[in-house]
ModelCIF file with pLDDT and N, C-alpha, C, O atoms, coordinates in Angstrom:
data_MODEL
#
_entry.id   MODEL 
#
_entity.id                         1 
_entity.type                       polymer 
_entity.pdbx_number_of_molecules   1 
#
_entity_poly.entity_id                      1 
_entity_poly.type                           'polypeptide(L)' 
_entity_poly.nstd_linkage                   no 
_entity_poly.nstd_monomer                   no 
_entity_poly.pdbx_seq_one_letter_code       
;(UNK)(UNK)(UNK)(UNK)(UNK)(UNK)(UNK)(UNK)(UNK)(UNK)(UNK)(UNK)(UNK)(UNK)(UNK)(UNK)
(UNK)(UNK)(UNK)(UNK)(UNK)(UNK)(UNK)(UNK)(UNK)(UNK)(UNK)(UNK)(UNK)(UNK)(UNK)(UNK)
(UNK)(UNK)(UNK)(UNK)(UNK)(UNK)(UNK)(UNK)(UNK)(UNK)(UNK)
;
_entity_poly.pdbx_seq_one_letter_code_can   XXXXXXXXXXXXXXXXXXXXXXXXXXXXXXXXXXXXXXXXXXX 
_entity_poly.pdbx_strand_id                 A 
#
loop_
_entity_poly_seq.entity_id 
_entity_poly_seq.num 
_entity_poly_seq.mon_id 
_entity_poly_seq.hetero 
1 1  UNK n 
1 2  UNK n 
1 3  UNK n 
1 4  UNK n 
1 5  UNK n 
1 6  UNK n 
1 7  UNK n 
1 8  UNK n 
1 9  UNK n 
1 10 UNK n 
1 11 UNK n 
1 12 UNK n 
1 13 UNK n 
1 14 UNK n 
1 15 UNK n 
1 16 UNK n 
1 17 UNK n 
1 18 UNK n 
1 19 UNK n 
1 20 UNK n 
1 21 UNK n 
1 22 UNK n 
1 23 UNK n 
1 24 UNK n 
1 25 UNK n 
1 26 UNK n 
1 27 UNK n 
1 28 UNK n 
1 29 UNK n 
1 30 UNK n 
1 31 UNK n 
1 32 UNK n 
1 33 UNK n 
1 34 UNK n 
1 35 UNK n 
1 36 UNK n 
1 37 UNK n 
1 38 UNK n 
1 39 UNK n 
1 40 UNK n 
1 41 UNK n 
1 42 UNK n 
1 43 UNK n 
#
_struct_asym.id          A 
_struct_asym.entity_id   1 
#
loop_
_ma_qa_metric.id 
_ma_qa_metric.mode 
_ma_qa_metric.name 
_ma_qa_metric.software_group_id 
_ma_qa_metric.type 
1 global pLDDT . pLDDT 
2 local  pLDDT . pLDDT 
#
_ma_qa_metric_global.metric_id      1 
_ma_qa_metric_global.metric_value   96.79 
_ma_qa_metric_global.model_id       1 
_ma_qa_metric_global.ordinal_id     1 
#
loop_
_ma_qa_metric_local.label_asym_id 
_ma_qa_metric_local.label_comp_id 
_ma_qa_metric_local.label_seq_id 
_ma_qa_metric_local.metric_id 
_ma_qa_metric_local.metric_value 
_ma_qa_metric_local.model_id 
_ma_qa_metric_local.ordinal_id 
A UNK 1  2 97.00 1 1  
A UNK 2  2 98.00 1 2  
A UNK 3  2 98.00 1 3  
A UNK 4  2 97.00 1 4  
A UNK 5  2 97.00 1 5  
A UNK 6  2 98.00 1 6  
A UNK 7  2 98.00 1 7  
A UNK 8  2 97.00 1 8  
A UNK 9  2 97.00 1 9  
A UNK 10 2 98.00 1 10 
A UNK 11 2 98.00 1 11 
A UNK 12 2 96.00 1 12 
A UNK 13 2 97.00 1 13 
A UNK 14 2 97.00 1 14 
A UNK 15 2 97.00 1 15 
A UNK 16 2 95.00 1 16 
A UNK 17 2 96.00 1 17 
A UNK 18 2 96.00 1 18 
A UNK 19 2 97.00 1 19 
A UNK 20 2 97.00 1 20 
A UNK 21 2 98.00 1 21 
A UNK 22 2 97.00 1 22 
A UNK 23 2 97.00 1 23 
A UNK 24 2 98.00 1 24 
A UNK 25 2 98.00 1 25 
A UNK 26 2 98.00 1 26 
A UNK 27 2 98.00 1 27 
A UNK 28 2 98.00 1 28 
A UNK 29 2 98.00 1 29 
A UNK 30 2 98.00 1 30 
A UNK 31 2 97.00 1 31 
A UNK 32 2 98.00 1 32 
A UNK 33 2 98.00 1 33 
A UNK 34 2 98.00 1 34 
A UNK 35 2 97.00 1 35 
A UNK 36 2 97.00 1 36 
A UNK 37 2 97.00 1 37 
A UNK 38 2 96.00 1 38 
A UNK 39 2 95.00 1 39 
A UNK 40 2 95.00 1 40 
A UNK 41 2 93.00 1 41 
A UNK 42 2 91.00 1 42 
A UNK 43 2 91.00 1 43 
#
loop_
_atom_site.group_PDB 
_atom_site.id 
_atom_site.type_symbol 
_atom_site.label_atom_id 
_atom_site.label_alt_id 
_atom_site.label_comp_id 
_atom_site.label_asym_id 
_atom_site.label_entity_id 
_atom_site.label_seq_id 
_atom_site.pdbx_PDB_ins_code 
_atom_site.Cartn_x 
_atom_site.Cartn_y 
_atom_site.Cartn_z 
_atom_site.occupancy 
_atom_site.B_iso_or_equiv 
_atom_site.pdbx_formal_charge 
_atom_site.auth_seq_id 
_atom_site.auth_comp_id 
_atom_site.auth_asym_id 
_atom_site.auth_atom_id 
_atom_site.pdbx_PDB_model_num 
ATOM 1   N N  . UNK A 1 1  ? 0.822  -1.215  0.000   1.00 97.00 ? 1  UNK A N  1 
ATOM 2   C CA . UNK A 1 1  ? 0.000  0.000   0.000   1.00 97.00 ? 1  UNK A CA 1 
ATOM 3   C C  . UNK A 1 1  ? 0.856  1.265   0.000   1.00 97.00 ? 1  UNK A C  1 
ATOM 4   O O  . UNK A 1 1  ? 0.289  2.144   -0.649  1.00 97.00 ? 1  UNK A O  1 
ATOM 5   N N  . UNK A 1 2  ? 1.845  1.596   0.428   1.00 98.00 ? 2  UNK A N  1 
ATOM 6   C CA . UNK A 1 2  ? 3.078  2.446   0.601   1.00 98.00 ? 2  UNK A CA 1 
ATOM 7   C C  . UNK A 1 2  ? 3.651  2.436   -0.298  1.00 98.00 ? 2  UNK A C  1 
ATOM 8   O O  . UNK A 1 2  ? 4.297  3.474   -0.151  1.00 98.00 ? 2  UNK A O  1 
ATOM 9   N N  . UNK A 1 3  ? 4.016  1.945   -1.406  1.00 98.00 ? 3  UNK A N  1 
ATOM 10  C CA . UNK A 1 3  ? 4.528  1.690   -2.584  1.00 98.00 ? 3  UNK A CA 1 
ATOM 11  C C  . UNK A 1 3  ? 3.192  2.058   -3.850  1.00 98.00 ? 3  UNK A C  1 
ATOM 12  O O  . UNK A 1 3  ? 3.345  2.450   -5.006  1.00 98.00 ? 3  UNK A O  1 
ATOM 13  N N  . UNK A 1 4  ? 2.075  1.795   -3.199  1.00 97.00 ? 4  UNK A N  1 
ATOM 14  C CA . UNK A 1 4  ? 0.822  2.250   -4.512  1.00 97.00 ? 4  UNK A CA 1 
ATOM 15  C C  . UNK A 1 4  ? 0.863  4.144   -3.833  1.00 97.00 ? 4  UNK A C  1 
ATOM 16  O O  . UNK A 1 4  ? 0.932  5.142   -4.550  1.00 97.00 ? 4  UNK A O  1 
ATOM 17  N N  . UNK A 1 5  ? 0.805  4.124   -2.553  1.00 97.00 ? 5  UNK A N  1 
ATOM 18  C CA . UNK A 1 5  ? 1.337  5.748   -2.361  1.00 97.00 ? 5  UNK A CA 1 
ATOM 19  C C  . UNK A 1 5  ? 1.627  6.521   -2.851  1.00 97.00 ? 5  UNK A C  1 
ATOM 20  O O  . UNK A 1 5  ? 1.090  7.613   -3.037  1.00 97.00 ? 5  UNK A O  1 
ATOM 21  N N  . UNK A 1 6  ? 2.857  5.972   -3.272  1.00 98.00 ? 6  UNK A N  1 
ATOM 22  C CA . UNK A 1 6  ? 3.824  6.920   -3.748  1.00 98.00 ? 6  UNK A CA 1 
ATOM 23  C C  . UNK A 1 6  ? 3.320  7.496   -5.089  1.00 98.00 ? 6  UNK A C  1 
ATOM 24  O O  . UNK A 1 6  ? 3.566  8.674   -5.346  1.00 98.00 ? 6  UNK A O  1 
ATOM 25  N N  . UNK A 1 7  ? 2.783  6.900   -5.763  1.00 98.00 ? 7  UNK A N  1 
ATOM 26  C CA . UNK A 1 7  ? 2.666  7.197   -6.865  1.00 98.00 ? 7  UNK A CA 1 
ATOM 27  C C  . UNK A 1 7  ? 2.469  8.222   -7.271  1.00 98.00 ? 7  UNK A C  1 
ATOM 28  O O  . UNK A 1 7  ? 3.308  8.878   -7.888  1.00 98.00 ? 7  UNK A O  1 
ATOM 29  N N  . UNK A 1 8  ? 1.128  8.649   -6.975  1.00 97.00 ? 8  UNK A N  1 
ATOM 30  C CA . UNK A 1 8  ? 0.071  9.703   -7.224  1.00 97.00 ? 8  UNK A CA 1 
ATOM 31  C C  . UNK A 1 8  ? 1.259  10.987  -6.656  1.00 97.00 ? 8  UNK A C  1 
ATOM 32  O O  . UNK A 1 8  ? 1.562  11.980  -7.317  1.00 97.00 ? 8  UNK A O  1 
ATOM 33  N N  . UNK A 1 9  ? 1.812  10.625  -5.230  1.00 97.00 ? 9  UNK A N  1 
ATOM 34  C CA . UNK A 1 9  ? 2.590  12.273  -5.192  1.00 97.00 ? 9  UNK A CA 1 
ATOM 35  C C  . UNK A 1 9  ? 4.197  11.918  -6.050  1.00 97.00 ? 9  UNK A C  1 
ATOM 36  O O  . UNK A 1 9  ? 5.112  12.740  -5.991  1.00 97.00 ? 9  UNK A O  1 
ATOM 37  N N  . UNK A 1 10 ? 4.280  11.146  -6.498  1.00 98.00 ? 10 UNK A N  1 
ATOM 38  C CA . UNK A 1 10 ? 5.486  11.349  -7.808  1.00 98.00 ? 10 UNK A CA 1 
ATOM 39  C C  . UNK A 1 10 ? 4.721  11.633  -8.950  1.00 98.00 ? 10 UNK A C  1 
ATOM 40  O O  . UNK A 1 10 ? 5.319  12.350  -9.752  1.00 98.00 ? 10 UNK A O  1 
ATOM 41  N N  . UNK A 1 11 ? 3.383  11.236  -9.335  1.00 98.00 ? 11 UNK A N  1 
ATOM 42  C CA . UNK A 1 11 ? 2.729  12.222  -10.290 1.00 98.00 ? 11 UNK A CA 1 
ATOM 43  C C  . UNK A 1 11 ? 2.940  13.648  -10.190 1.00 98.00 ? 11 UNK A C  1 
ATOM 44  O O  . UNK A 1 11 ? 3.763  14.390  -10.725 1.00 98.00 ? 11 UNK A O  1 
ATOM 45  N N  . UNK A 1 12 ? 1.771  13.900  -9.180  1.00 96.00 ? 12 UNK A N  1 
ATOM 46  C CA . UNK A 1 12 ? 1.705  15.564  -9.066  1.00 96.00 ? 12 UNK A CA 1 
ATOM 47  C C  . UNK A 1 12 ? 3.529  16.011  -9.040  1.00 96.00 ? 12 UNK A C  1 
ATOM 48  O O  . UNK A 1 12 ? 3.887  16.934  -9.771  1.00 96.00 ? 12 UNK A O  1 
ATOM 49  N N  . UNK A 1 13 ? 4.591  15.272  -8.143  1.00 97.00 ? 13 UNK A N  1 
ATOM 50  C CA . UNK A 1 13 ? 5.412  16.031  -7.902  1.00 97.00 ? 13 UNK A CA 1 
ATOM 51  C C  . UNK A 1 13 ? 6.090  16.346  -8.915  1.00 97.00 ? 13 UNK A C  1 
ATOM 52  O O  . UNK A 1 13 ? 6.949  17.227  -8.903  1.00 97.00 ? 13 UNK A O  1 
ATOM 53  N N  . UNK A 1 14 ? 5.513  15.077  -10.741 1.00 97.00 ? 14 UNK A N  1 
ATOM 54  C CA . UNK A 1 14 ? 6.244  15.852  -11.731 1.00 97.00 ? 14 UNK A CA 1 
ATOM 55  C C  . UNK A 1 14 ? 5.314  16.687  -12.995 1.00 97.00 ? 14 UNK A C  1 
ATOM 56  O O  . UNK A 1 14 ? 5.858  16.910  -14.077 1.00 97.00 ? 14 UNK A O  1 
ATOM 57  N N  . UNK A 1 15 ? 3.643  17.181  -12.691 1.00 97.00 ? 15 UNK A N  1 
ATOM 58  C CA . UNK A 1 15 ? 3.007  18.092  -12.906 1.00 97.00 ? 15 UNK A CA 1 
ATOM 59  C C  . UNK A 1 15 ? 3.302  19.224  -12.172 1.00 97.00 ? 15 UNK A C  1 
ATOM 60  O O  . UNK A 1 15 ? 2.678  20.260  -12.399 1.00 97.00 ? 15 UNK A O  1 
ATOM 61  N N  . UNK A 1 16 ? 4.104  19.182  -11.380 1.00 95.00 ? 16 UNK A N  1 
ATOM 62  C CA . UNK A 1 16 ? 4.499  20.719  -10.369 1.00 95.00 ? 16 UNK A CA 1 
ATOM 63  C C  . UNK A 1 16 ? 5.881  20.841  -11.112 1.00 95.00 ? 16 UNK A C  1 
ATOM 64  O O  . UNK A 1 16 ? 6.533  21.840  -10.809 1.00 95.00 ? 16 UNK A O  1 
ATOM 65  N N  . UNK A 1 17 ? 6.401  20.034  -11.983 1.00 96.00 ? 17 UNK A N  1 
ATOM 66  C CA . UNK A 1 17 ? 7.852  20.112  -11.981 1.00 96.00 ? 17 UNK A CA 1 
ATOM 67  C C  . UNK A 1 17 ? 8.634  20.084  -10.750 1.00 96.00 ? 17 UNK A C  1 
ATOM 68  O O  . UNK A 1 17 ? 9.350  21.085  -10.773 1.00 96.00 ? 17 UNK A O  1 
ATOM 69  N N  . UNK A 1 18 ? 8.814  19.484  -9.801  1.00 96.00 ? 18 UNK A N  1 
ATOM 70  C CA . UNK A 1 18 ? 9.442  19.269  -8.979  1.00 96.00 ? 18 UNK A CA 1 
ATOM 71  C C  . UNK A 1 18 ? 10.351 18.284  -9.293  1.00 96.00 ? 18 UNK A C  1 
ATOM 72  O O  . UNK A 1 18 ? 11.470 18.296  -8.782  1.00 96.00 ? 18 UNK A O  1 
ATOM 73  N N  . UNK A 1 19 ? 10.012 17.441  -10.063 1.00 97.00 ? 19 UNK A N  1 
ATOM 74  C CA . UNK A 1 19 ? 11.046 16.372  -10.603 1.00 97.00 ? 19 UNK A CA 1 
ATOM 75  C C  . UNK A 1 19 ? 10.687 16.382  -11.909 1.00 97.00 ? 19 UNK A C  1 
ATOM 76  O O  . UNK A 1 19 ? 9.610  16.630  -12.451 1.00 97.00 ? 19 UNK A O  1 
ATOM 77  N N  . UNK A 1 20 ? 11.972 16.012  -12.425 1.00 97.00 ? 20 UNK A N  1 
ATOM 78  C CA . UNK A 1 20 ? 11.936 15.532  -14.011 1.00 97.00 ? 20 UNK A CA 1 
ATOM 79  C C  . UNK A 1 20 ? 11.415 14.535  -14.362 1.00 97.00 ? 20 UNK A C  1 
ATOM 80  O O  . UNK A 1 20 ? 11.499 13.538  -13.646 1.00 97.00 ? 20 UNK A O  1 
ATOM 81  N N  . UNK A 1 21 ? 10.646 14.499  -15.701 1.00 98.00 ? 21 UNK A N  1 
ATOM 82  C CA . UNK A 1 21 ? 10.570 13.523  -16.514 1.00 98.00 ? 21 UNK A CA 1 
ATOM 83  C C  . UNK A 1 21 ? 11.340 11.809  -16.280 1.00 98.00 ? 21 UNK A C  1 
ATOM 84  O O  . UNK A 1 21 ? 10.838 10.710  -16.046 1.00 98.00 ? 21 UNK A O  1 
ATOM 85  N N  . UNK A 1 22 ? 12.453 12.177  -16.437 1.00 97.00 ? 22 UNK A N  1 
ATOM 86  C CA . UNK A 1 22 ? 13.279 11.037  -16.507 1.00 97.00 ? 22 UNK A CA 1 
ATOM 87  C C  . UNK A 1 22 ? 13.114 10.126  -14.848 1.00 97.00 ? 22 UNK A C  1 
ATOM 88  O O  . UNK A 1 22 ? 13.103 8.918   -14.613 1.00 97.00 ? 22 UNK A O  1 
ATOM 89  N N  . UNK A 1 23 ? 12.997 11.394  -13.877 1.00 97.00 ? 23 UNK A N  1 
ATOM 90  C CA . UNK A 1 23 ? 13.038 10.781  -12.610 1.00 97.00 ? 23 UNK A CA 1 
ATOM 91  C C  . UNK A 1 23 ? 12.200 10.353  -12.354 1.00 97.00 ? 23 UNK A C  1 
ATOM 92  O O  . UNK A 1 23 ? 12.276 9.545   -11.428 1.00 97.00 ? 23 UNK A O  1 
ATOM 93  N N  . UNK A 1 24 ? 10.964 10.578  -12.936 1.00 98.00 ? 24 UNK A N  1 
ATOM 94  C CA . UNK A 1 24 ? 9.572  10.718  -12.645 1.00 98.00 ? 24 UNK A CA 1 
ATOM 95  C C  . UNK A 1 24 ? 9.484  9.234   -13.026 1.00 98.00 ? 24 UNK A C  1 
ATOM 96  O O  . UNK A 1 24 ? 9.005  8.413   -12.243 1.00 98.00 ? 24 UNK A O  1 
ATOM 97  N N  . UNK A 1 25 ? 9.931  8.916   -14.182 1.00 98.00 ? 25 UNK A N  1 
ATOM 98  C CA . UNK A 1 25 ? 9.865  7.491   -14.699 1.00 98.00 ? 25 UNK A CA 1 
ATOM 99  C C  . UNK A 1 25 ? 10.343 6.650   -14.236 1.00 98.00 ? 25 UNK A C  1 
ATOM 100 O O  . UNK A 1 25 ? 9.891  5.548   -14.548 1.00 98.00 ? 25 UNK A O  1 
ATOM 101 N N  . UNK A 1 26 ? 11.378 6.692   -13.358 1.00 98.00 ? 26 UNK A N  1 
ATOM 102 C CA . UNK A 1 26 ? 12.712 5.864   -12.628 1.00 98.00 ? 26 UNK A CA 1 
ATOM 103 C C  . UNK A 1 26 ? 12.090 5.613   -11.369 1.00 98.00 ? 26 UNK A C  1 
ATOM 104 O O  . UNK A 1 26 ? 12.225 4.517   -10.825 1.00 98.00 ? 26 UNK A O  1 
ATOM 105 N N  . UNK A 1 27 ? 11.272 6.736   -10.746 1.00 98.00 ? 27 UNK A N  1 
ATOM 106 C CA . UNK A 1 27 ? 10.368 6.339   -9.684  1.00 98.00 ? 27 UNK A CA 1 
ATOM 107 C C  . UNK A 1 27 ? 9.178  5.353   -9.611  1.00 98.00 ? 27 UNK A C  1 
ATOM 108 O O  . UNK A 1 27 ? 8.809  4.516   -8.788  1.00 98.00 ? 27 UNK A O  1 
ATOM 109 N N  . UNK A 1 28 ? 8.741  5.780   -10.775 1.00 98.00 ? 28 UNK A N  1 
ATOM 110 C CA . UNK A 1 28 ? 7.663  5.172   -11.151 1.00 98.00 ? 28 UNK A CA 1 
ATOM 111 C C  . UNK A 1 28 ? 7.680  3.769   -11.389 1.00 98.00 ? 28 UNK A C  1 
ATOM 112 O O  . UNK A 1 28 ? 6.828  2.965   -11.011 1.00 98.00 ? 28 UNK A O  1 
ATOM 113 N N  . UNK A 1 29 ? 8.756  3.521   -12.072 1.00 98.00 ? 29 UNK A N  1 
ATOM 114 C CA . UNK A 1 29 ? 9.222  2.385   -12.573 1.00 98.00 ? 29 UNK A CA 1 
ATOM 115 C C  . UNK A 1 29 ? 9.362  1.325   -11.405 1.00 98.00 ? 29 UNK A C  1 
ATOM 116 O O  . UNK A 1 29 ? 8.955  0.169   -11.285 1.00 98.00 ? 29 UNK A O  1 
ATOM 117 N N  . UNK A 1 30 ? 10.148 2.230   -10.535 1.00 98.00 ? 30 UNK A N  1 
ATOM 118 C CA . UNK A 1 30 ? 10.793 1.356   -8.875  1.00 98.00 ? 30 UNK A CA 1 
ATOM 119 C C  . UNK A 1 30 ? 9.608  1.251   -8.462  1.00 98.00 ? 30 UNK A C  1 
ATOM 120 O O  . UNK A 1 30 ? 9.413  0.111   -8.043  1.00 98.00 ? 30 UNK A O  1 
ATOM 121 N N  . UNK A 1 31 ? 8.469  2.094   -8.360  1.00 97.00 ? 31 UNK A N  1 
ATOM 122 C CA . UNK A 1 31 ? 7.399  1.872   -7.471  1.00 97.00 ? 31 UNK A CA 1 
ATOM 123 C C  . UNK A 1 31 ? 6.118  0.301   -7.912  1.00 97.00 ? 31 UNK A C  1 
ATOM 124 O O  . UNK A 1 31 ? 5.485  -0.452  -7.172  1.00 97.00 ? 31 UNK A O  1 
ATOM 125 N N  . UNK A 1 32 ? 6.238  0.408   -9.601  1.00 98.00 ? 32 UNK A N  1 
ATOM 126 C CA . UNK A 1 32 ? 5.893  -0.672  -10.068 1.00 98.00 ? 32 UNK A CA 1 
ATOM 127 C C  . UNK A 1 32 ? 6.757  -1.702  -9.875  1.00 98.00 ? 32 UNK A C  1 
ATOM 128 O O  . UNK A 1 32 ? 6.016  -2.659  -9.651  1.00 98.00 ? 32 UNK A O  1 
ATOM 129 N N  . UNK A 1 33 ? 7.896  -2.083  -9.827  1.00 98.00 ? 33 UNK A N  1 
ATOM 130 C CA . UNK A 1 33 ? 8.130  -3.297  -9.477  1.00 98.00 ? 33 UNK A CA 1 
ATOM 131 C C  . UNK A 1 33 ? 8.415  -3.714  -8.143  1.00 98.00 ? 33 UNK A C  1 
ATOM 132 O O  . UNK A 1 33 ? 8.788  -4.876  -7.982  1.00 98.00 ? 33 UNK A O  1 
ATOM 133 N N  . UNK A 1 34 ? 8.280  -2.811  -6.977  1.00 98.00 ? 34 UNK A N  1 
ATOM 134 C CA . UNK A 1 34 ? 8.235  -3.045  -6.036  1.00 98.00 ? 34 UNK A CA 1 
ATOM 135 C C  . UNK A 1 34 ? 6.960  -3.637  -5.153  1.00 98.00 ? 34 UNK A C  1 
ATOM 136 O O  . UNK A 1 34 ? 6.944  -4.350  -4.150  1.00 98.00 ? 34 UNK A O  1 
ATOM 137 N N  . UNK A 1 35 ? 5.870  -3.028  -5.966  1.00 97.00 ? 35 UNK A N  1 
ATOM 138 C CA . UNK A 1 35 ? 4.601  -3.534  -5.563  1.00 97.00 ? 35 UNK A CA 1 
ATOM 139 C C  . UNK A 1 35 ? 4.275  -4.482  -6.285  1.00 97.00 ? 35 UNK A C  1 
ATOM 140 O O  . UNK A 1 35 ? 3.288  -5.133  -5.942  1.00 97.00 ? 35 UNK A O  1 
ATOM 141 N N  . UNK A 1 36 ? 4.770  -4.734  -7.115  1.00 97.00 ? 36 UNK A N  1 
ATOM 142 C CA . UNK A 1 36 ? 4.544  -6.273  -7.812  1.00 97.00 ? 36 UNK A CA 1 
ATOM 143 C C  . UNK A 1 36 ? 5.645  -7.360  -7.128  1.00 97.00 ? 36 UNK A C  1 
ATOM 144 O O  . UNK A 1 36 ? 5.265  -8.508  -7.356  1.00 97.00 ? 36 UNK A O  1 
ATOM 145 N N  . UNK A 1 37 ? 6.445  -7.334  -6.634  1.00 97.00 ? 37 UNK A N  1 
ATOM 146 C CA . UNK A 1 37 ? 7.801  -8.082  -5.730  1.00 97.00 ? 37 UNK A CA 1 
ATOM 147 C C  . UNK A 1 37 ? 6.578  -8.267  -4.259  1.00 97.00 ? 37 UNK A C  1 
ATOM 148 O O  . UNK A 1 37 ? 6.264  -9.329  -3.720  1.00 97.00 ? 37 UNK A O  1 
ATOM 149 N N  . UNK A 1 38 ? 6.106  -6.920  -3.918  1.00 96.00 ? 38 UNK A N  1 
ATOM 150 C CA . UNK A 1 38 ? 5.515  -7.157  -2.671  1.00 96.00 ? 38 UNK A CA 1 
ATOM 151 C C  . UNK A 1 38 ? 4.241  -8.262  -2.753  1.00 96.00 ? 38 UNK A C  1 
ATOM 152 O O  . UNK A 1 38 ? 3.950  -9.183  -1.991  1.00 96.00 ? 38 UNK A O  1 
ATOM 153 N N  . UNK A 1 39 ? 3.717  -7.867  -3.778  1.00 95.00 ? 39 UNK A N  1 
ATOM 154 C CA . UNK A 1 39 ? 2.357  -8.770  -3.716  1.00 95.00 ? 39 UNK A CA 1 
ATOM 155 C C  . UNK A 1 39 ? 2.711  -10.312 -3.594  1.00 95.00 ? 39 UNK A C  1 
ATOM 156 O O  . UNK A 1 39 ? 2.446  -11.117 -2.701  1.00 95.00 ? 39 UNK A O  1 
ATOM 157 N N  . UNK A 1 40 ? 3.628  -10.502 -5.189  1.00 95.00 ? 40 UNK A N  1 
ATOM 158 C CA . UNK A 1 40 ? 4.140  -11.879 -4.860  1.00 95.00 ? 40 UNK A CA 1 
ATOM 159 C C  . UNK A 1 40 ? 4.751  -12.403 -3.120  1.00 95.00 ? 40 UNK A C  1 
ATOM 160 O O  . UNK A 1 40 ? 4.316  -13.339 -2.449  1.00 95.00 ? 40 UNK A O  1 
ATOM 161 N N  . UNK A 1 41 ? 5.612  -11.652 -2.843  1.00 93.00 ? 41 UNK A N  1 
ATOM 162 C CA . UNK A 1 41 ? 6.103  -11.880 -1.642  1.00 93.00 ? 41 UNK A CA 1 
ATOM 163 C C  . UNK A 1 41 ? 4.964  -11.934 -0.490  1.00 93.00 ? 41 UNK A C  1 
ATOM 164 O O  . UNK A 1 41 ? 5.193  -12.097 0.708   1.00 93.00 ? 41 UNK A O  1 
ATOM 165 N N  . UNK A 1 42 ? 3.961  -11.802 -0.963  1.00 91.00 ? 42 UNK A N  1 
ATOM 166 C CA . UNK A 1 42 ? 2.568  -11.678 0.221   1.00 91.00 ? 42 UNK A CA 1 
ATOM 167 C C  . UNK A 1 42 ? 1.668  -13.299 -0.369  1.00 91.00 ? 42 UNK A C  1 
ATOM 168 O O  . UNK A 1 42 ? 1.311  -14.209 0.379   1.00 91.00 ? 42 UNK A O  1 
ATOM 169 N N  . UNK A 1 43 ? 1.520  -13.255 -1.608  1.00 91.00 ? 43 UNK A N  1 
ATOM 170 C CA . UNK A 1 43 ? 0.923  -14.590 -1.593  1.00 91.00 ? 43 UNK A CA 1 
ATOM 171 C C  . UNK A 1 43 ? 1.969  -15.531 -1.467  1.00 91.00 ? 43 UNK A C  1 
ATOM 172 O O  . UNK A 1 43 ? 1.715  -16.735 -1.432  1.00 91.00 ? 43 UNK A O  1 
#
């Protein structure tokens, strides 16, 4: 659930420009395979 979190404020934080593009994706990216690692690791 902490990992689906993040998301939405690494969205907005790169509609505010607060982060770049590139980072925005690198986050994003980590945040998707982390919650997919977690789920497995839960069933």
């Amino acid at each position: 659930n902490s990992a689906r979190e993040c998301v939405p404020m690494i969205e907005l934080s790169r509609r505010r420009t607060l982060i770049g593009q590139q980072e925005y994706e690198q986050f994003d990216d980590a945040c998707f395979h982390i919650a997919s690692m977690m789920y497995a690791l839960m069933r």
